[in-house]
C-alpha atoms as a PDB file:
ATOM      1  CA  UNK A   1     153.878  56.193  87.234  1.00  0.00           C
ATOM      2  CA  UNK A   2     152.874  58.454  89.502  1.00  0.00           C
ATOM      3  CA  UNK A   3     152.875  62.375  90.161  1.00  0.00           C
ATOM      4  CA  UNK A   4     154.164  63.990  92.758  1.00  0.00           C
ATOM      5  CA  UNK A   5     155.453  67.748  93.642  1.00  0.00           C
ATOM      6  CA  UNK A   6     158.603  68.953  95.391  1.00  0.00           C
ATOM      7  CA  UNK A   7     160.604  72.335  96.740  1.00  0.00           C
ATOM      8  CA  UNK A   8     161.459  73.042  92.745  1.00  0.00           C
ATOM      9  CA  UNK A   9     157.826  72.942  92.132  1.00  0.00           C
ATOM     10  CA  UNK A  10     157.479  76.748  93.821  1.00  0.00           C
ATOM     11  CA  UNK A  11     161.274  77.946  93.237  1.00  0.00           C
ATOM     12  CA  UNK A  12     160.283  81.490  93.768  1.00  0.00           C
ATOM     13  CA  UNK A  13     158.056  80.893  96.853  1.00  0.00           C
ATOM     14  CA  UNK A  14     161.041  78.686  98.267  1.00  0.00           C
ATOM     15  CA  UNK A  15     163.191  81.690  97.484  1.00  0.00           C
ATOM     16  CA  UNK A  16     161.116  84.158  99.668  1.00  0.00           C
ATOM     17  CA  UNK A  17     161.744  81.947 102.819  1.00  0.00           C
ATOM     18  CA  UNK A  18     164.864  83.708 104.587  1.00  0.00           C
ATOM     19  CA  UNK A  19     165.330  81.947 107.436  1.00  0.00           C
ATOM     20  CA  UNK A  20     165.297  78.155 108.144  1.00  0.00           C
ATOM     21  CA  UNK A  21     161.801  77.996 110.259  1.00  0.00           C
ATOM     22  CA  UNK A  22     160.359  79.460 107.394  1.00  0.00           C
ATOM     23  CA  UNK A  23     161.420  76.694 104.636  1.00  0.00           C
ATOM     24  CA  UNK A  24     160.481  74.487 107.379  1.00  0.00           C
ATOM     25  CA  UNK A  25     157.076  75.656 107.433  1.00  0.00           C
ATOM     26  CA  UNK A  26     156.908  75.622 103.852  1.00  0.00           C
ATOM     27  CA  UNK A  27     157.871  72.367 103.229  1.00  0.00           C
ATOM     28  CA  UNK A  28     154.807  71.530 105.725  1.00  0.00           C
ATOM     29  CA  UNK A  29     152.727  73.679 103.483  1.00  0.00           C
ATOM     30  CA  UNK A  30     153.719  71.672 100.667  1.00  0.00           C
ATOM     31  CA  UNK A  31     152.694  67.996 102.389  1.00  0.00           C
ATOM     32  CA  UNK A  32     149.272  70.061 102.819  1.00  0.00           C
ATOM     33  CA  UNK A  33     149.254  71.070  99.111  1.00  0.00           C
ATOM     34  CA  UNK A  34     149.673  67.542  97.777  1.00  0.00           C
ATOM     35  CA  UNK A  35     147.158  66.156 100.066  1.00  0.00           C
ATOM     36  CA  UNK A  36     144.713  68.546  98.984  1.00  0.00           C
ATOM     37  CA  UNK A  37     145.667  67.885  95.252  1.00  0.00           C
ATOM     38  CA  UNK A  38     145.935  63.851  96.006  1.00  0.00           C
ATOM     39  CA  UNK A  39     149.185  63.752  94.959  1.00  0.00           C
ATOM     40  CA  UNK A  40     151.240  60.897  97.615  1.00  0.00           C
ATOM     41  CA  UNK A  41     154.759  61.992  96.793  1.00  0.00           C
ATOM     42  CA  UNK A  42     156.507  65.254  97.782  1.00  0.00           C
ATOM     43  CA  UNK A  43     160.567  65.806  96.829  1.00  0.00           C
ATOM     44  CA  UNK A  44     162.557  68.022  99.019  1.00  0.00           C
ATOM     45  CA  UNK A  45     165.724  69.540  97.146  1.00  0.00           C
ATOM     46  CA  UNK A  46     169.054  71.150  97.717  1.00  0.00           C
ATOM     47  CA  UNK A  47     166.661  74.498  98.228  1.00  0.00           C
ATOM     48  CA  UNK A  48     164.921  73.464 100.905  1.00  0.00           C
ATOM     49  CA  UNK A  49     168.044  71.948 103.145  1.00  0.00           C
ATOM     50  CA  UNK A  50     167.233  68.760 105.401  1.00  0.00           C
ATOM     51  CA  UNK A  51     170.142  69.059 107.100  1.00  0.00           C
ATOM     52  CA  UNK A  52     169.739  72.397 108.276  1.00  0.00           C
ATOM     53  CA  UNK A  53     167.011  70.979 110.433  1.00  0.00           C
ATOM     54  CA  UNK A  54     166.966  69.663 113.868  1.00  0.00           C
ATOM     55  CA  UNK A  55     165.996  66.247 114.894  1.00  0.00           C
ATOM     56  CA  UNK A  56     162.810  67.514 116.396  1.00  0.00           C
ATOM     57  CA  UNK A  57     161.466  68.881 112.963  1.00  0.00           C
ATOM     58  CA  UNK A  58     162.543  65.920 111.538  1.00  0.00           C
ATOM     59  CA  UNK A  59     160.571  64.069 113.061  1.00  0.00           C
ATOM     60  CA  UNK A  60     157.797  66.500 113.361  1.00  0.00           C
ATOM     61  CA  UNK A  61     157.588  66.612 109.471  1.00  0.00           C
ATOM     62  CA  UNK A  62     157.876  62.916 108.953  1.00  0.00           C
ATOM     63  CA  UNK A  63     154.883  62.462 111.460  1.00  0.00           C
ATOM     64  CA  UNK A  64     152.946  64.912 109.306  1.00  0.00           C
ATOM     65  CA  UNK A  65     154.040  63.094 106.395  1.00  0.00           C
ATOM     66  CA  UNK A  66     152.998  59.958 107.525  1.00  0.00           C
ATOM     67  CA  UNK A  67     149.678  61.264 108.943  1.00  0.00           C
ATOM     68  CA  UNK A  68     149.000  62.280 105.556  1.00  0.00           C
ATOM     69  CA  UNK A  69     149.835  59.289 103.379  1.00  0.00           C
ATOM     70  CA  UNK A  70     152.913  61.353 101.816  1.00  0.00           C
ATOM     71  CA  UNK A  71     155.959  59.745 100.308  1.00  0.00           C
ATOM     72  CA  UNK A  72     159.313  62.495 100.989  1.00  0.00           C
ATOM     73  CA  UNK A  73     161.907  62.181  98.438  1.00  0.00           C
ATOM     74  CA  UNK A  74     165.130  63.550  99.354  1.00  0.00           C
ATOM     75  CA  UNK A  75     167.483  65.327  97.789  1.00  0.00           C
ATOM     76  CA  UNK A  76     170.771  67.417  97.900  1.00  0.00           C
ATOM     77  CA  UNK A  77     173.808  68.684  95.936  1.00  0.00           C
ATOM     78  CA  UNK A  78     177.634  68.214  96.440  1.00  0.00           C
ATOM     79  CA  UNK A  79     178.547  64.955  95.793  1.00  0.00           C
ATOM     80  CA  UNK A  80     181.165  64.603  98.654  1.00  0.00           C
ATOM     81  CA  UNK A  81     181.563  61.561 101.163  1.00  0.00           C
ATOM     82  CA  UNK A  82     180.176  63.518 104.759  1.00  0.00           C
ATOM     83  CA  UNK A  83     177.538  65.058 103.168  1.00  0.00           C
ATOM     84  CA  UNK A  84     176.633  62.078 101.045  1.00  0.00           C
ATOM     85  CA  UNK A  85     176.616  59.802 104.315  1.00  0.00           C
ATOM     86  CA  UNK A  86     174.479  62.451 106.005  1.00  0.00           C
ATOM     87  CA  UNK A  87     171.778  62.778 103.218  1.00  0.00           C
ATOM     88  CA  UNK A  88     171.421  58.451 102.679  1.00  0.00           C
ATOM     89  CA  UNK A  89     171.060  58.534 106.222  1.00  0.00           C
ATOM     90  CA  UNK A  90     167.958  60.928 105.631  1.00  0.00           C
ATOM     91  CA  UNK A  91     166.913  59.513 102.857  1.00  0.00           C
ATOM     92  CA  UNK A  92     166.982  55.951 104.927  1.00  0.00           C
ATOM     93  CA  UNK A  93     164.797  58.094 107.906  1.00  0.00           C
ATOM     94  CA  UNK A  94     162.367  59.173 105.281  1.00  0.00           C
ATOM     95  CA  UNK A  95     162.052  55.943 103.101  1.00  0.00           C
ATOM     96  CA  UNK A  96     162.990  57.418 100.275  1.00  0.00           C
ATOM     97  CA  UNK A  97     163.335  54.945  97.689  1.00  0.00           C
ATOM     98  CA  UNK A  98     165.593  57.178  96.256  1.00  0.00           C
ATOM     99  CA  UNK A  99     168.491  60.330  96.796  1.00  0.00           C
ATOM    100  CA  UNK A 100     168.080  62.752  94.169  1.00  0.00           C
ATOM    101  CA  UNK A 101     171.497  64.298  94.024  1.00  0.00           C
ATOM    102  CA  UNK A 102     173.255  67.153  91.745  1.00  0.00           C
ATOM    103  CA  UNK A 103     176.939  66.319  91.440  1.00  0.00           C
ATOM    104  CA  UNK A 104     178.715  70.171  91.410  1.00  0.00           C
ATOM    105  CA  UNK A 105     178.183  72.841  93.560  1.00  0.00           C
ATOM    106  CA  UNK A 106     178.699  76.599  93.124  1.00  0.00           C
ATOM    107  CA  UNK A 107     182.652  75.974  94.288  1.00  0.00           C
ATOM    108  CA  UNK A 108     182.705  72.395  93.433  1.00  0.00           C
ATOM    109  CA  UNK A 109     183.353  70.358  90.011  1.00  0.00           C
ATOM    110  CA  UNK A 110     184.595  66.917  90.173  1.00  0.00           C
ATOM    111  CA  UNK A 111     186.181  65.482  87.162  1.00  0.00           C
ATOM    112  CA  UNK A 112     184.414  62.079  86.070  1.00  0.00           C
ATOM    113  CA  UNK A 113     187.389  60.158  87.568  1.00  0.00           C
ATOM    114  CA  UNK A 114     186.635  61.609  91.121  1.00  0.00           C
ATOM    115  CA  UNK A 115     182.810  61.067  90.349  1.00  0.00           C
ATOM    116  CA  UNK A 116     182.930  57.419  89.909  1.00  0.00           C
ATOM    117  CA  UNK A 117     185.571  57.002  92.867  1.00  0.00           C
ATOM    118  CA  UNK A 118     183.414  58.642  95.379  1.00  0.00           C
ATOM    119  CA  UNK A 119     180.172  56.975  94.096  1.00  0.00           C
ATOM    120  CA  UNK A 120     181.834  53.611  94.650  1.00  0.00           C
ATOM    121  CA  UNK A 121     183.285  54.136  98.090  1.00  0.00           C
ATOM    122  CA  UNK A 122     180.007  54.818  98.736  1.00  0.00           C
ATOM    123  CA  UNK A 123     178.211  51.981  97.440  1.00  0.00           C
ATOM    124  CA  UNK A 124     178.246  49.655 100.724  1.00  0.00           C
ATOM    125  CA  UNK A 125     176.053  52.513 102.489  1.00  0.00           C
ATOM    126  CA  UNK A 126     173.951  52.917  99.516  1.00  0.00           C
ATOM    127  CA  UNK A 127     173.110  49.329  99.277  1.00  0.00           C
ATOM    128  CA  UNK A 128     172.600  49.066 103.368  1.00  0.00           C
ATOM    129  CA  UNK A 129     170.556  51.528 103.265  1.00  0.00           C
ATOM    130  CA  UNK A 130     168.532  50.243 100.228  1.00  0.00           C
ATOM    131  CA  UNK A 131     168.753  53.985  98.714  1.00  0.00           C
ATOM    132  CA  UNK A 132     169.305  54.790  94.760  1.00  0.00           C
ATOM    133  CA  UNK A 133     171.616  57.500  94.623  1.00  0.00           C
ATOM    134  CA  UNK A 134     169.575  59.256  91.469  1.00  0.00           C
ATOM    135  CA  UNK A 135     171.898  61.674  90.032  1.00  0.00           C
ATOM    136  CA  UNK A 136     170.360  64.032  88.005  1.00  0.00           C
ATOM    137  CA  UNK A 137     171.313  65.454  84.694  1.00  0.00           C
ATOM    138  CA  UNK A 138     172.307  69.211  85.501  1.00  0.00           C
ATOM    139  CA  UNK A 139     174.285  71.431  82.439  1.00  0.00           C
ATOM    140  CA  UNK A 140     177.856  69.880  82.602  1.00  0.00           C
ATOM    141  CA  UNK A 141     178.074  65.921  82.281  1.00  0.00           C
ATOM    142  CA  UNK A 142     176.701  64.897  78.902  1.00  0.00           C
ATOM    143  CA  UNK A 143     174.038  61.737  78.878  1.00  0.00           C
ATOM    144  CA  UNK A 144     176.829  59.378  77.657  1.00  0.00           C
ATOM    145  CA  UNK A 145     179.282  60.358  80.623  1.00  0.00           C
ATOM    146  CA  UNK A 146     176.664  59.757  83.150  1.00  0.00           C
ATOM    147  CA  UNK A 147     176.006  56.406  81.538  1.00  0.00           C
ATOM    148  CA  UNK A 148     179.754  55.758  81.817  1.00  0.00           C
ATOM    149  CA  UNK A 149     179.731  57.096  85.589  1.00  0.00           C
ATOM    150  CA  UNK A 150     176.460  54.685  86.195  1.00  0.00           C
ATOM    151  CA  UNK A 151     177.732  51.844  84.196  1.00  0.00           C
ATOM    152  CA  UNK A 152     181.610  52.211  85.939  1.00  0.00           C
ATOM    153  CA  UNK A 153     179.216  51.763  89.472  1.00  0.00           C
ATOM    154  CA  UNK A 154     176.700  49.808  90.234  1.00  0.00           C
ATOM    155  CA  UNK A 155     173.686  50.100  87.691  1.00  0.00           C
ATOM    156  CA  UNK A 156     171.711  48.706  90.989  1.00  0.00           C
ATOM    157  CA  UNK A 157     172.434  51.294  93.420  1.00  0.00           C
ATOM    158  CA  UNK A 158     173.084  54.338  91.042  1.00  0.00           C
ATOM    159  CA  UNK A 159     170.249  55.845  88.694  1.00  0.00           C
ATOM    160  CA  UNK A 160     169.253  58.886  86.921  1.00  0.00           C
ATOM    161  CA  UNK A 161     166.837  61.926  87.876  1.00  0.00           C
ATOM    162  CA  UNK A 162     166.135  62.960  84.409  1.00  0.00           C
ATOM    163  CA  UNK A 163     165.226  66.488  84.431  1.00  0.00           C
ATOM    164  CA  UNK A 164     163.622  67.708  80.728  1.00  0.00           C
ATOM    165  CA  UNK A 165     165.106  71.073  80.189  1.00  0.00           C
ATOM    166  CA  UNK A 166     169.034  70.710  82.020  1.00  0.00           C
ATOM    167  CA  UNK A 167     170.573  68.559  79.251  1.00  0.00           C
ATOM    168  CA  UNK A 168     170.101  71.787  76.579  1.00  0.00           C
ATOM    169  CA  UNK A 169     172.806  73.408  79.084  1.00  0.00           C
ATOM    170  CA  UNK A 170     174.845  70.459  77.476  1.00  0.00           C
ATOM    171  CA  UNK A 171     173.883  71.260  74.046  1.00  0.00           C
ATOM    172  CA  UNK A 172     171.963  68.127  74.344  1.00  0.00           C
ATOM    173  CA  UNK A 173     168.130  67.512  73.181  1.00  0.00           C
ATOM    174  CA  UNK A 174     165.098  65.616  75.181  1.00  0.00           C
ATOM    175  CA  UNK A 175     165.135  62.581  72.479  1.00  0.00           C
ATOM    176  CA  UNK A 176     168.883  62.096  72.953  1.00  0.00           C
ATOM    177  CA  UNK A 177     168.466  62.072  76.628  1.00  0.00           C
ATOM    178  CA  UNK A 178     165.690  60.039  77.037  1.00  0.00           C
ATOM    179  CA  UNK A 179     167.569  57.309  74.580  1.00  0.00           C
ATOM    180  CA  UNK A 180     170.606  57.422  76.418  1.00  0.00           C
ATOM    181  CA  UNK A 181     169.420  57.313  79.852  1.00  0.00           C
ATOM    182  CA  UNK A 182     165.904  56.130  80.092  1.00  0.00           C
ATOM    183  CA  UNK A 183     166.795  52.587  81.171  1.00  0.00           C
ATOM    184  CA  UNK A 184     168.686  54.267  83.946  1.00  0.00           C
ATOM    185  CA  UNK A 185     165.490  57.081  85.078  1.00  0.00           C
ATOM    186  CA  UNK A 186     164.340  56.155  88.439  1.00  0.00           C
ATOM    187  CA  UNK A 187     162.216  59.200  88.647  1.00  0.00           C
ATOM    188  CA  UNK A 188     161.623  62.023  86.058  1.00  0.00           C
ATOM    189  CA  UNK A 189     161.316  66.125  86.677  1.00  0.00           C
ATOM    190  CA  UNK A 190     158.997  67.498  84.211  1.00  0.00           C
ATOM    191  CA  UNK A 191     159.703  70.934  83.193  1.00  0.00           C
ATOM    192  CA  UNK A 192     158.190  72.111  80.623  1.00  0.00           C
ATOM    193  CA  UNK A 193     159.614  75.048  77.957  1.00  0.00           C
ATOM    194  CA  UNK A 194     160.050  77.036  74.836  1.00  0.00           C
ATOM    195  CA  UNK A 195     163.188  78.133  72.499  1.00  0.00           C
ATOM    196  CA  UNK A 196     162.818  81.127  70.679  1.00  0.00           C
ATOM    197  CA  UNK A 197     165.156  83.140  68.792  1.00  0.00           C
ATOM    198  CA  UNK A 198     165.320  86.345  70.299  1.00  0.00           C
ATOM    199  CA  UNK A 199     164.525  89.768  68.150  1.00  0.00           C
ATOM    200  CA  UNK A 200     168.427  90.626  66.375  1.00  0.00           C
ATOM    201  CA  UNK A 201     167.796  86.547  65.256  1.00  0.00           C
ATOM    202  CA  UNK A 202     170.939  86.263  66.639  1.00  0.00           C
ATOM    203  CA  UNK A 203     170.485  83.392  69.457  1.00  0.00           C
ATOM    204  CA  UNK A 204     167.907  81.538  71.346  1.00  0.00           C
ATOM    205  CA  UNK A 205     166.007  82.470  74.430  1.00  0.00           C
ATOM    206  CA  UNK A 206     165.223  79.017  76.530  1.00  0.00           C
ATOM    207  CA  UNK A 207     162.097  79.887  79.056  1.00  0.00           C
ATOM    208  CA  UNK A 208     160.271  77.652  81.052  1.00  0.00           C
ATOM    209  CA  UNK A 209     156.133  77.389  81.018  1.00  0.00           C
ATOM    210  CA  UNK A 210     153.302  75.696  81.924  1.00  0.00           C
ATOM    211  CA  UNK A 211     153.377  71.897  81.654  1.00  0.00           C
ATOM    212  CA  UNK A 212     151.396  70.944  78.489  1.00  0.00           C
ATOM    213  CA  UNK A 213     152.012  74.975  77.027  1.00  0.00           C
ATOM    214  CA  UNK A 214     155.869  74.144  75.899  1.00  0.00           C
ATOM    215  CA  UNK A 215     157.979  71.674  73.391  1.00  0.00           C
ATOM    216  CA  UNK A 216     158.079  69.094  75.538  1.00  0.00           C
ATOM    217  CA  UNK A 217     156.191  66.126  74.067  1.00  0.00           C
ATOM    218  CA  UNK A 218     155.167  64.367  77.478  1.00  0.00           C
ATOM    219  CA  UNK A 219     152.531  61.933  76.498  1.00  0.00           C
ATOM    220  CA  UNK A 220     154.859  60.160  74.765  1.00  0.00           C
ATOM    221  CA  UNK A 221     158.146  60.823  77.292  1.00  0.00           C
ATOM    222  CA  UNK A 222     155.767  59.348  80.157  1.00  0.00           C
ATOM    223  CA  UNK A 223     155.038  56.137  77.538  1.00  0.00           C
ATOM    224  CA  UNK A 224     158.821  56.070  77.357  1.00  0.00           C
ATOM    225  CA  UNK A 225     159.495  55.624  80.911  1.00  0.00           C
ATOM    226  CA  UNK A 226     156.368  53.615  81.565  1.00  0.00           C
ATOM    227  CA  UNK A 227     158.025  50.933  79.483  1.00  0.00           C
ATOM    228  CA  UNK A 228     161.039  50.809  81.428  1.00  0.00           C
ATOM    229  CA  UNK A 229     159.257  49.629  84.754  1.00  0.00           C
ATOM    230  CA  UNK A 230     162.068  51.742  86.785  1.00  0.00           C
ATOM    231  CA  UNK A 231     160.806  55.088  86.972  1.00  0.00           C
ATOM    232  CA  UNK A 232     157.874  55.246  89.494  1.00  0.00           C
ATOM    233  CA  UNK A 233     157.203  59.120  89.763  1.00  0.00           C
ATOM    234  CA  UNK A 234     157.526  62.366  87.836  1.00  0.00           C
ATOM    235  CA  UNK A 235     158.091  65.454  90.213  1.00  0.00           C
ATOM    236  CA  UNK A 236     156.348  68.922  88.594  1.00  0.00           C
ATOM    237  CA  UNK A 237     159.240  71.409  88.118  1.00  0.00           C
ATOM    238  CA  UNK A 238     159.063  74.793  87.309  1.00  0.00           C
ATOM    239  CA  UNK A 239     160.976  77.630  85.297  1.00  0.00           C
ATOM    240  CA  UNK A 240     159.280  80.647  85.868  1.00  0.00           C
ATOM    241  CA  UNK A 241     160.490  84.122  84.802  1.00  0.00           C
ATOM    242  CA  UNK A 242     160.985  87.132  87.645  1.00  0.00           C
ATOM    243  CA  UNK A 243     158.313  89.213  87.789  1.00  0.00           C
ATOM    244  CA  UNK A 244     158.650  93.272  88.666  1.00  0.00           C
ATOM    245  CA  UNK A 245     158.658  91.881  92.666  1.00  0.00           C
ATOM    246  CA  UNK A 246     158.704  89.021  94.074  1.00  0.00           C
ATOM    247  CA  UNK A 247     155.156  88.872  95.355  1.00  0.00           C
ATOM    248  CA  UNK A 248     153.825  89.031  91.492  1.00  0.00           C
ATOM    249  CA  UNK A 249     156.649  86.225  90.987  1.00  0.00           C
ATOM    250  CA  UNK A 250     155.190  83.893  93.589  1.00  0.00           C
ATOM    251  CA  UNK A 251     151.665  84.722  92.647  1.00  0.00           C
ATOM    252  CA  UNK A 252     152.502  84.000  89.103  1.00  0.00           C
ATOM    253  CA  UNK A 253     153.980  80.800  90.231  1.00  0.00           C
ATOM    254  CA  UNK A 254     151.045  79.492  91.793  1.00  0.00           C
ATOM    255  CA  UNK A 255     148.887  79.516  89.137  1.00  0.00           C
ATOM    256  CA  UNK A 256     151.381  77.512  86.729  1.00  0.00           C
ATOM    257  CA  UNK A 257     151.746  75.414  89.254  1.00  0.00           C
ATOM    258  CA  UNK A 258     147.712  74.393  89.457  1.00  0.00           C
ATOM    259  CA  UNK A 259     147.769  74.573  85.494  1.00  0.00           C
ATOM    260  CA  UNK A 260     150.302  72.006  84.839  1.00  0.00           C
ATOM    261  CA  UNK A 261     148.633  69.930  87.589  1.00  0.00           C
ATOM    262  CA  UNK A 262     145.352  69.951  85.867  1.00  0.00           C
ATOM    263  CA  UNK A 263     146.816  68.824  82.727  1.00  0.00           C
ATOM    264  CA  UNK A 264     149.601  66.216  84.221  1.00  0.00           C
ATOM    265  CA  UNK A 265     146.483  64.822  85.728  1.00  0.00           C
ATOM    266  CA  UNK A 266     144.932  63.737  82.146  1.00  0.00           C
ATOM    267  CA  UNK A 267     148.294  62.469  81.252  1.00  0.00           C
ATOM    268  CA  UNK A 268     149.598  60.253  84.342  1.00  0.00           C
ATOM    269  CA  UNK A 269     147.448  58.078  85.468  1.00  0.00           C
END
């Protein structure tokens, strides 16, 4: 397995790009970061928007990419057939080996029924295009349904991003997760956090931290994976709390950031 960073890495520094030449730029930054950091894979999400760009930057960045030994994941959100088409078609450009894809949207829900129909009309593309479509686990479908959804598919073509903190919008825990969908995980998002009750002891608080500084056992979720053979990288994600300003936000950021490398480091390799 191998460790790689993407746009969810620096949410908050993401956030502070307005206009799209500036999350173009950034995502540069970010091939620069990993080189300097010798980490080979970079994932681009639904927050930094590929196809927003034009074919010139495309380009541009995958020549950059290249020059620097740098693997670009792709991935989006919506999981509807034009915009589906458009982002395996990026994902093909990119040789992604992989689309990392969140099924809703802010306006968008489909039931399971319209999930699995719209995954299979798109299988033929998916397999042409010799893409996973890696769905990840994100608040509303429970592990079991997205086993149904993958299982009702094509286990082949359609995998799982397994994100560490999402599933406890489900009411679902990281050992049930990991159980259920581990033999699905083509790559793995490794965010790291805490549950406290909060001072009336009348709920929970869920924050994200440092890797290594949280609940997350992931020594042994990394064995987990290892053991399937499927899951080849494990993307740094971050939950970081807002600051007074941005600027303390993003600074804030930063340094978890180069934390949790430090220690992912000592555990992937």
């Amino acid at each position: 397995m191998f460790l790689g960073i993407g746009s969810y890495t620096f949410p908050w520094s993401v956030s502070a790009e307005e206009s799209v030449e500036g999350r173009i730029c950034f995502a540069n930054k970010l091939l620069q970061y990993a080189a300097e950091n010798n980490i080979r894979f970079v994932q681009l999400g639904d927050n930094l928007p590929l196809h927003e760009w034009s074919d010139d930057h495309l380009k541009s960045f995958k020549n950059n990419a290249d020059r620097l030994n740098i693997q670009i994941q792709v991935g989006t959100r919506k999981l509807v057939a034009e915009h589906t088409r458009l982002y395996i078609t990026l994902a093909s450009y990119f040789k992604s080996p992989f689309l990392r894809f969140v099924i809703d949207d802010n306006d968008f829900h489909p039931s399971v029924t319209e999930v699995i129909q719209q995954i299979r009309l798109l299988l033929p593309e998916l397999q042409a295009a010799n893409v996973v479509l890696a769905i990840e686990n994100h608040d509303r479908f429970p592990a079991k349904t997205l086993e149904e959804i993958i299982l009702s598919t094509d286990p082949q073509s359609v995998g799982i991003c397994l994100d560490t903190a999402n599933s406890l919008g489900a009411g679902e825990g990281i050992e049930h997760i990991v159980n259920v969908l581990a033999p699905y995980t083509v790559n793995l998002h490794i965010k790291d956090f805490v549950i406290r009750r909060v001072e009336h002891k009348m709920g929970f608080t869920i924050e994200g931290v440092t890797a290594g500084e949280g609940m997350l056992d992931i020594p042994w979720l990394v064995t987990v994976l290892k053991k399937t053979q499927r899951c080849e990288t494990a993307t740094l994600e971050l939950w970081s709390n807002r600051e007074k300003d941005l600027e303390t936000s993003i600074l804030i950021e930063k340094m978890k950031v180069e934390k949790s490398l430090q220690y992912l480091k000592t555990v992937i390799v």
